[in-house]
PDB file of N, CA and C in Angstrom:
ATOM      1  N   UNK A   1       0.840  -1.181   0.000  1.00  0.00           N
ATOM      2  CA  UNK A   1       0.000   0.000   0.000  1.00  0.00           C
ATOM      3  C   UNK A   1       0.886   1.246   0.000  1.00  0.00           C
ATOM      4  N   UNK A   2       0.937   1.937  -0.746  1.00  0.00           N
ATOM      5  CA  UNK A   2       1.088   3.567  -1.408  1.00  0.00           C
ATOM      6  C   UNK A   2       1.268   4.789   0.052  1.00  0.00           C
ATOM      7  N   UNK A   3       1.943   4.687   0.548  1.00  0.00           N
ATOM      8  CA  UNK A   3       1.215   6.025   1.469  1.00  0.00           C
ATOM      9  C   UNK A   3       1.435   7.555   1.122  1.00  0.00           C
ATOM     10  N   UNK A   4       0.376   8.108   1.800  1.00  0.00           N
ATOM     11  CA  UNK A   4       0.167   9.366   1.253  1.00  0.00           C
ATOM     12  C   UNK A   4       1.185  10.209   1.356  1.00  0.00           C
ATOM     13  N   UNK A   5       2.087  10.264   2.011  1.00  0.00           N
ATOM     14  CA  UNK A   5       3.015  11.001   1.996  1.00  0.00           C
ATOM     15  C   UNK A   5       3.975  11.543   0.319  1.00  0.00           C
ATOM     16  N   UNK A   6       3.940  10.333  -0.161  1.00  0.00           N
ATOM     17  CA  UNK A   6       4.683  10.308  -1.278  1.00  0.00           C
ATOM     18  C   UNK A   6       4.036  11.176  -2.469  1.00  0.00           C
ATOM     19  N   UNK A   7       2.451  11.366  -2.204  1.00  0.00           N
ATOM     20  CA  UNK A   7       1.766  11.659  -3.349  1.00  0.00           C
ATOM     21  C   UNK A   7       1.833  13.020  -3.472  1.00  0.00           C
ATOM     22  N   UNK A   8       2.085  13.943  -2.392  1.00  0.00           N
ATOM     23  CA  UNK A   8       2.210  15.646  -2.532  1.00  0.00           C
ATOM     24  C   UNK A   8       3.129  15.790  -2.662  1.00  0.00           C
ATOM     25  N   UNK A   9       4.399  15.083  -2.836  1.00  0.00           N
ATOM     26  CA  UNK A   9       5.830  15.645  -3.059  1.00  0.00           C
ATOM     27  C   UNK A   9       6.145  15.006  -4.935  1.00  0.00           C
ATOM     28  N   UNK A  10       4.966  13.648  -5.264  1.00  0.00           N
ATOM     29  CA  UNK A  10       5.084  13.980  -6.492  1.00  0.00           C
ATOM     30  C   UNK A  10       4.451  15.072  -7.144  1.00  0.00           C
ATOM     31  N   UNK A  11       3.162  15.478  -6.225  1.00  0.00           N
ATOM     32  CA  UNK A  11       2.395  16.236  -6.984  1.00  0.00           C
ATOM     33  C   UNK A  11       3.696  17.512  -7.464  1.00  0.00           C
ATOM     34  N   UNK A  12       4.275  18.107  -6.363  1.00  0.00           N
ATOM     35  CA  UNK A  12       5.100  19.027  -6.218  1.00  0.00           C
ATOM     36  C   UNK A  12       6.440  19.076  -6.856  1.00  0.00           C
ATOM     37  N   UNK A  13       6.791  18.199  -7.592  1.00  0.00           N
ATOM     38  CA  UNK A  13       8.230  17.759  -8.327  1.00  0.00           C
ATOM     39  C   UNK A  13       7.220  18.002  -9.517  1.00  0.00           C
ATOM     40  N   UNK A  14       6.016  17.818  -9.999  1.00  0.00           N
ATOM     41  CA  UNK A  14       5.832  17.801 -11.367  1.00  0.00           C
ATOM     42  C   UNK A  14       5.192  19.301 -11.503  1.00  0.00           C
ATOM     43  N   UNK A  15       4.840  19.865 -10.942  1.00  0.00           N
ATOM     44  CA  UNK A  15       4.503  21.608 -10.606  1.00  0.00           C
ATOM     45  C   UNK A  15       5.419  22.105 -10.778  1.00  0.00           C
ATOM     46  N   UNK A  16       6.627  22.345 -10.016  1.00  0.00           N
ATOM     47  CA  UNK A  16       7.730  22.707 -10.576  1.00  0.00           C
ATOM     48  C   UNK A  16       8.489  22.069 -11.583  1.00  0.00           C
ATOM     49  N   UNK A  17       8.428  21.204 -12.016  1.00  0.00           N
ATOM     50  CA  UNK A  17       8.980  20.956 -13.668  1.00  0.00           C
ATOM     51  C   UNK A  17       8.455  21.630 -14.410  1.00  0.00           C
ATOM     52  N   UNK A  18       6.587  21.607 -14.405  1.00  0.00           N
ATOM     53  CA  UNK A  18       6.067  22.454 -15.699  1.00  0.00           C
ATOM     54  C   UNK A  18       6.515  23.647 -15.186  1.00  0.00           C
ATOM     55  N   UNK A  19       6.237  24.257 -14.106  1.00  0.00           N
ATOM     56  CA  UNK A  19       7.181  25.694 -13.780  1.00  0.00           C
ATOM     57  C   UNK A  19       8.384  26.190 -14.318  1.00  0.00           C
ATOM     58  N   UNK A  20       9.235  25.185 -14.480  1.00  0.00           N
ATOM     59  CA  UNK A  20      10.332  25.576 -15.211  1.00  0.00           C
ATOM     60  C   UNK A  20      10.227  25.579 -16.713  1.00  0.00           C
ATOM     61  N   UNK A  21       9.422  24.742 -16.902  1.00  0.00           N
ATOM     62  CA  UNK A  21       9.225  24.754 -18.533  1.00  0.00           C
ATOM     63  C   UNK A  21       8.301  26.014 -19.272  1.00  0.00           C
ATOM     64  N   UNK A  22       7.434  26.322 -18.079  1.00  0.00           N
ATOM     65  CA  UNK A  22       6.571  27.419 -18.731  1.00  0.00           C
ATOM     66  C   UNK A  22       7.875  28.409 -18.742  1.00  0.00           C
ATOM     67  N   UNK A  23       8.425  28.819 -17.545  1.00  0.00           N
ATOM     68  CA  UNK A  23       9.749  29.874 -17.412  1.00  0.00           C
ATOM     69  C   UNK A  23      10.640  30.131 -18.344  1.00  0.00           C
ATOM     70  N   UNK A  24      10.732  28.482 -19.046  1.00  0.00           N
ATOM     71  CA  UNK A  24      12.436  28.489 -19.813  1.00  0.00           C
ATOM     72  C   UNK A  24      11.408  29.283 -21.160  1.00  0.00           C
ATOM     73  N   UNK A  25      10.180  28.419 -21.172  1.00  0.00           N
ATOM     74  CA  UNK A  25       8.940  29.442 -22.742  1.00  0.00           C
ATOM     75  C   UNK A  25       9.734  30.656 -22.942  1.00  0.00           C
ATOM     76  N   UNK A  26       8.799  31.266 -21.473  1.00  0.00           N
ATOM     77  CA  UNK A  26       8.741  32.878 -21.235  1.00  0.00           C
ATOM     78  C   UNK A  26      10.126  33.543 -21.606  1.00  0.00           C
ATOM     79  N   UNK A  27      11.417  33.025 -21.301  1.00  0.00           N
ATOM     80  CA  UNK A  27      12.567  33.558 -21.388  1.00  0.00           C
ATOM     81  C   UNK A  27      12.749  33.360 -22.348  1.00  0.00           C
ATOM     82  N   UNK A  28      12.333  32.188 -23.459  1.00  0.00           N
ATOM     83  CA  UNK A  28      12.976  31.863 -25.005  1.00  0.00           C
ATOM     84  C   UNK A  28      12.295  32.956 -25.991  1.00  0.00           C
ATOM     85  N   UNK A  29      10.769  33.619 -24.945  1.00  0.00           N
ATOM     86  CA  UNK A  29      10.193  34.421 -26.080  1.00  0.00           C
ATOM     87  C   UNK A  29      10.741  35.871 -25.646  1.00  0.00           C
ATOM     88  N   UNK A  30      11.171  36.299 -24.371  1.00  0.00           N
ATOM     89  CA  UNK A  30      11.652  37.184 -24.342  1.00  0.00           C
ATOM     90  C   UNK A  30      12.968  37.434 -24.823  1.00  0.00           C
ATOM     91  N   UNK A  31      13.959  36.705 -24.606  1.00  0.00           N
ATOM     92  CA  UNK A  31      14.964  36.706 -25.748  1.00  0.00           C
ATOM     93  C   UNK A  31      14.787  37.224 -27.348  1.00  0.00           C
ATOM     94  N   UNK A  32      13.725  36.474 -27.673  1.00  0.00           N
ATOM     95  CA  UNK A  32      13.645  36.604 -29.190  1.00  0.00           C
ATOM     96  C   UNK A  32      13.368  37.699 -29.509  1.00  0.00           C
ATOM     97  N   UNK A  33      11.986  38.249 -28.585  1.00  0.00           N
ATOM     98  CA  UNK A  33      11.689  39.959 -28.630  1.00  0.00           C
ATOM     99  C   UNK A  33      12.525  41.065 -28.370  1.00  0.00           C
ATOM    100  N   UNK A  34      13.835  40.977 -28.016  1.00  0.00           N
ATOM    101  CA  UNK A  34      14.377  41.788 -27.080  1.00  0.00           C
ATOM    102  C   UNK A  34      15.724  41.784 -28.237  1.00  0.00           C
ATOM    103  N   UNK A  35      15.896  40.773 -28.882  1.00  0.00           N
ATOM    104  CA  UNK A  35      16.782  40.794 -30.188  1.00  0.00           C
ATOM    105  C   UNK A  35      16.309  41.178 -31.422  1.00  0.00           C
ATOM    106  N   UNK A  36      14.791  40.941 -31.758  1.00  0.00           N
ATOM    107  CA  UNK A  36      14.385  41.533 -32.990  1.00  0.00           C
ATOM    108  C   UNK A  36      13.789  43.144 -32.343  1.00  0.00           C
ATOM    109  N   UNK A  37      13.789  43.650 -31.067  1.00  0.00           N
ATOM    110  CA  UNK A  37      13.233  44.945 -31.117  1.00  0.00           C
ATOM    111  C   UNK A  37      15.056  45.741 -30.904  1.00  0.00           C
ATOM    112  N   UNK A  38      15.984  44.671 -30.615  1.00  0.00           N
ATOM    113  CA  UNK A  38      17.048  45.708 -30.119  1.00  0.00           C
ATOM    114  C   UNK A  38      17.263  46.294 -28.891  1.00  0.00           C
ATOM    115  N   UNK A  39      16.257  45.244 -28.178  1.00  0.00           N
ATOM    116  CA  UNK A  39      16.497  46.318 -26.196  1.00  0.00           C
ATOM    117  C   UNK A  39      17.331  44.867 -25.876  1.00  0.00           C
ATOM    118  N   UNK A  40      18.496  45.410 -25.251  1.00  0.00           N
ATOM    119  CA  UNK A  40      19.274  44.664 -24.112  1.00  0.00           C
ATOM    120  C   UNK A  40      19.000  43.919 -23.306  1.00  0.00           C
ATOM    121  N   UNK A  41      18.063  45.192 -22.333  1.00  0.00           N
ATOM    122  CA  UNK A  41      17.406  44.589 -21.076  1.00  0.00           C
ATOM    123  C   UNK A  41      16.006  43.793 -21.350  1.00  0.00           C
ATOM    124  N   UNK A  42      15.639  43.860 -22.449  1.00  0.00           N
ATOM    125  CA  UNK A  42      14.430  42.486 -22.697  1.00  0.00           C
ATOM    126  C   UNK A  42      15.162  41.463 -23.443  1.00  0.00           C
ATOM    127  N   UNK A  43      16.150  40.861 -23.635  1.00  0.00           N
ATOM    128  CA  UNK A  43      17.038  40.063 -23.974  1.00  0.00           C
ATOM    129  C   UNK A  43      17.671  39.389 -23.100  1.00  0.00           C
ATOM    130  N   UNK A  44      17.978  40.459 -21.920  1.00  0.00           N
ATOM    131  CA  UNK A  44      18.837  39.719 -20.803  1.00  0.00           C
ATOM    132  C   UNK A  44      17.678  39.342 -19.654  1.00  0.00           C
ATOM    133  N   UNK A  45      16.790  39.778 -20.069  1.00  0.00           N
ATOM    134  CA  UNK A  45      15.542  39.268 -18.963  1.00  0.00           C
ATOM    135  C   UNK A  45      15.215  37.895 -19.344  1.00  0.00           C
ATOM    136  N   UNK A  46      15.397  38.090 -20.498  1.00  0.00           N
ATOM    137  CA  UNK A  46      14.720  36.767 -21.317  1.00  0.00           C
ATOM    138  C   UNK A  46      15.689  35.282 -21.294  1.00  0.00           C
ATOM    139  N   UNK A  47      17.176  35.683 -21.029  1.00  0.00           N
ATOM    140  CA  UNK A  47      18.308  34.483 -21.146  1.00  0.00           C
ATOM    141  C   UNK A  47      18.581  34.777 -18.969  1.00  0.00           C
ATOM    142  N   UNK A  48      18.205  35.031 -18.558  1.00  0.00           N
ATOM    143  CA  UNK A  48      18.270  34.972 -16.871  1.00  0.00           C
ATOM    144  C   UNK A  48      17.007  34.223 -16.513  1.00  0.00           C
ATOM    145  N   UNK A  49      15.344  34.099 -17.304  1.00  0.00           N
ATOM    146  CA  UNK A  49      14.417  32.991 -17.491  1.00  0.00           C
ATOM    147  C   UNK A  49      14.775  31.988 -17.705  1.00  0.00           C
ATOM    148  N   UNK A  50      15.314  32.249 -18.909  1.00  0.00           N
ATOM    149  CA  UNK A  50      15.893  30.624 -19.596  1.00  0.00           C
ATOM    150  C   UNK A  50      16.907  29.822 -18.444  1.00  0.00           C
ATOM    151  N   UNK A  51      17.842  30.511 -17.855  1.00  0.00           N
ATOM    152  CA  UNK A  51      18.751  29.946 -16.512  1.00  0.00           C
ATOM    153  C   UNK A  51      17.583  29.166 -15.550  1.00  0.00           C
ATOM    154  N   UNK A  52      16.786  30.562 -15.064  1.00  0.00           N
ATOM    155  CA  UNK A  52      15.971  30.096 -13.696  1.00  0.00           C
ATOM    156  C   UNK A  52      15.316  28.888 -14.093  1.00  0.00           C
ATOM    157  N   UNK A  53      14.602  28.613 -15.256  1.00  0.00           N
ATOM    158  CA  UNK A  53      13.951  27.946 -15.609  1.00  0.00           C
ATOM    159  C   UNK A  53      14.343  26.574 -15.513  1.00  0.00           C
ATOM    160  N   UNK A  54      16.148  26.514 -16.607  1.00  0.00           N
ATOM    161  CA  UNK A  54      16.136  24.953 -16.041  1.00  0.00           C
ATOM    162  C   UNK A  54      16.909  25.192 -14.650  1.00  0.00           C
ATOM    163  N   UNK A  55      17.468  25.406 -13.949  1.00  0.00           N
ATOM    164  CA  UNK A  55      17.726  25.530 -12.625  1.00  0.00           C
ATOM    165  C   UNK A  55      16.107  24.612 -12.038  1.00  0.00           C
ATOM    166  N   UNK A  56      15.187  25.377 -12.338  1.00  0.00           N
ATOM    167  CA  UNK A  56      14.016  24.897 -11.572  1.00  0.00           C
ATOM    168  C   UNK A  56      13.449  23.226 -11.908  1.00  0.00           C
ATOM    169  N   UNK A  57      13.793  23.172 -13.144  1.00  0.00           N
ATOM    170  CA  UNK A  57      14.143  21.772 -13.873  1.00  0.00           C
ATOM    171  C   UNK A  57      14.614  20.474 -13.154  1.00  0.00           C
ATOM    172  N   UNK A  58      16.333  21.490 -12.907  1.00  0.00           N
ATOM    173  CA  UNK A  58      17.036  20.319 -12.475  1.00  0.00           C
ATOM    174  C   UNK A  58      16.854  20.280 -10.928  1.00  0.00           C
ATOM    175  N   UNK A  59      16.421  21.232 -10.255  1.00  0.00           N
ATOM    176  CA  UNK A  59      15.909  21.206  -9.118  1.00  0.00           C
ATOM    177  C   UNK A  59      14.778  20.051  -8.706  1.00  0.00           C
ATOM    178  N   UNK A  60      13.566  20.095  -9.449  1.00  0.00           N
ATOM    179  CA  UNK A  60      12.663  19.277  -9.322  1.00  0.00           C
ATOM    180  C   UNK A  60      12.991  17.917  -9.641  1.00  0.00           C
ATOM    181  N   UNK A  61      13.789  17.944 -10.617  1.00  0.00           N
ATOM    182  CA  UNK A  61      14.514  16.269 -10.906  1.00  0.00           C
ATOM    183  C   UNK A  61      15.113  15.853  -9.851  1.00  0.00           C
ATOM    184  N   UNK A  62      15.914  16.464  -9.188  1.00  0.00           N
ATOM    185  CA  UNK A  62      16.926  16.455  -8.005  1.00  0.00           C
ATOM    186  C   UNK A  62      16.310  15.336  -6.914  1.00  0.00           C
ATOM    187  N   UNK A  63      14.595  16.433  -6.815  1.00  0.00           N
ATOM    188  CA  UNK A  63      13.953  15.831  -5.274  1.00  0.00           C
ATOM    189  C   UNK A  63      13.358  14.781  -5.641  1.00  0.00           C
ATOM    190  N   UNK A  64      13.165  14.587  -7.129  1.00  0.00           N
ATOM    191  CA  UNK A  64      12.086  13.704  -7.735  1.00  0.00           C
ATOM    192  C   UNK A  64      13.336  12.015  -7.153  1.00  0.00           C
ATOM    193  N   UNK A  65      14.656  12.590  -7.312  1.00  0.00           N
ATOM    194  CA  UNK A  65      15.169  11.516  -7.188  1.00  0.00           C
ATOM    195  C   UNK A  65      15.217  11.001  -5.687  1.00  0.00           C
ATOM    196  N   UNK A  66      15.661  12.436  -4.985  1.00  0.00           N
ATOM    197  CA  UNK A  66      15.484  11.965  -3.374  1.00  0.00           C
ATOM    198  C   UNK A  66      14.518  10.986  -2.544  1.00  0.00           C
ATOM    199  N   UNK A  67      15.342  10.403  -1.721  1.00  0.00           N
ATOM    200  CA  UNK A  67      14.116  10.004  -0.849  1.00  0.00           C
ATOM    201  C   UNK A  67      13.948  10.509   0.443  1.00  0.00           C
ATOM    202  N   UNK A  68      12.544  10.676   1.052  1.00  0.00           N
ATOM    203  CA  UNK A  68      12.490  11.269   2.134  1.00  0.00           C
ATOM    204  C   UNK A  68      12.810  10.631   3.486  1.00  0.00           C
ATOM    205  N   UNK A  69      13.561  11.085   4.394  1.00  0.00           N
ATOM    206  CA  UNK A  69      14.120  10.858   5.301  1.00  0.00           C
ATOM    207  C   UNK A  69      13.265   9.657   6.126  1.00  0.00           C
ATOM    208  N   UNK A  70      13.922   8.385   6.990  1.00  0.00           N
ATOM    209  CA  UNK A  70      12.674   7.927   7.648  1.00  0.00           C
ATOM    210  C   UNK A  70      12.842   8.570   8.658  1.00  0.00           C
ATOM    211  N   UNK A  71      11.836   8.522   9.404  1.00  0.00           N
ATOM    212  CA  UNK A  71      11.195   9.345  10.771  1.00  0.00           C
ATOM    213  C   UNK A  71      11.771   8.378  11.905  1.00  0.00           C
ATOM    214  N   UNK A  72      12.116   7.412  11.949  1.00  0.00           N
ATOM    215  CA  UNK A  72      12.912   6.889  12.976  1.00  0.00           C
ATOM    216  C   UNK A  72      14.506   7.688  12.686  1.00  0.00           C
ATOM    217  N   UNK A  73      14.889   7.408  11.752  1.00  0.00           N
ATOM    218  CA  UNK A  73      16.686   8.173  11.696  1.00  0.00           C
ATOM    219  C   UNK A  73      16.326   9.888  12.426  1.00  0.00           C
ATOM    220  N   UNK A  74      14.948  10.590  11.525  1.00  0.00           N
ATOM    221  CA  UNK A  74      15.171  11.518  11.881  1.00  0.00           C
ATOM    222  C   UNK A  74      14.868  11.872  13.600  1.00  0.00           C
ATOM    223  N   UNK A  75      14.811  10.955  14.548  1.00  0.00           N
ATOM    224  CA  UNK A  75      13.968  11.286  15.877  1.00  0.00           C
ATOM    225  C   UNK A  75      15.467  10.917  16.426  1.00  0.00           C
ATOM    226  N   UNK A  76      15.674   9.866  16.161  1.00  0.00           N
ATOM    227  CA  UNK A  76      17.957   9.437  16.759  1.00  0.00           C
ATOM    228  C   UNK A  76      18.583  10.415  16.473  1.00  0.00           C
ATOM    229  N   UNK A  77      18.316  11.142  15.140  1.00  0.00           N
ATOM    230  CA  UNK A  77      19.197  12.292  14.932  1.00  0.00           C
ATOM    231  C   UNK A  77      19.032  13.577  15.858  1.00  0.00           C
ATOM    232  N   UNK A  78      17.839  13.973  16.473  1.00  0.00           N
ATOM    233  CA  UNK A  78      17.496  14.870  17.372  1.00  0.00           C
ATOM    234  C   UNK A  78      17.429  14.263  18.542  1.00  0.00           C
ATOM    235  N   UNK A  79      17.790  13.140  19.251  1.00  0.00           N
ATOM    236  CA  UNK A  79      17.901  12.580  20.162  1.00  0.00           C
ATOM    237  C   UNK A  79      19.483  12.858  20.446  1.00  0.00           C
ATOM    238  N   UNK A  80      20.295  12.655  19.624  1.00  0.00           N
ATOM    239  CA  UNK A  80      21.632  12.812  19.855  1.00  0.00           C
ATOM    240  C   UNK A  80      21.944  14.211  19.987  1.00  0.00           C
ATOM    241  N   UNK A  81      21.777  14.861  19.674  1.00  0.00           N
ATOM    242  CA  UNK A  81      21.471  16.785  19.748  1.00  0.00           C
ATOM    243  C   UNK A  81      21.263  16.705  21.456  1.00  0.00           C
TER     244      UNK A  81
END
């Protein structure tokens, strides 16, 4: 049996993936606008998206891989404290 714990931290690894993917969008279209109008600063807004974006990517992959701590290690670990 599945427990619930696991199911809001997938929900939450796949929220922030599309998060990053809508982000890396937003920055690929601001880039493009910001080179065919000639502004700098809508160019560099647009390639600092594209960063955050997969940052947020490889972030969510990261936890997607983690596993969450068990609750016995973590109660020994504050026991020894």
């Amino acid at each position: 049996m599945e427990s619930n714990e696991s199911k809001p931290s997938e929900e939450t690894t796949l929220k922030e993936k599309i998060a990053g993917l809508g982000q890396k969008i937003i920055g690929e279209a601001e880039l493009i606008g910001g080179i065919l109008s000639a502004d700098p600063n809508i160019a560099g807004e647009g390639e600092f998206n594209l960063e955050v974006g997969d940052l947020r990517q490889d972030i969510a992959e990261e936890l997607e891989k983690s596993e969450a701590p068990d609750r016995d290690d973590c109660e020994k670990a504050s026991e020894e404290q």
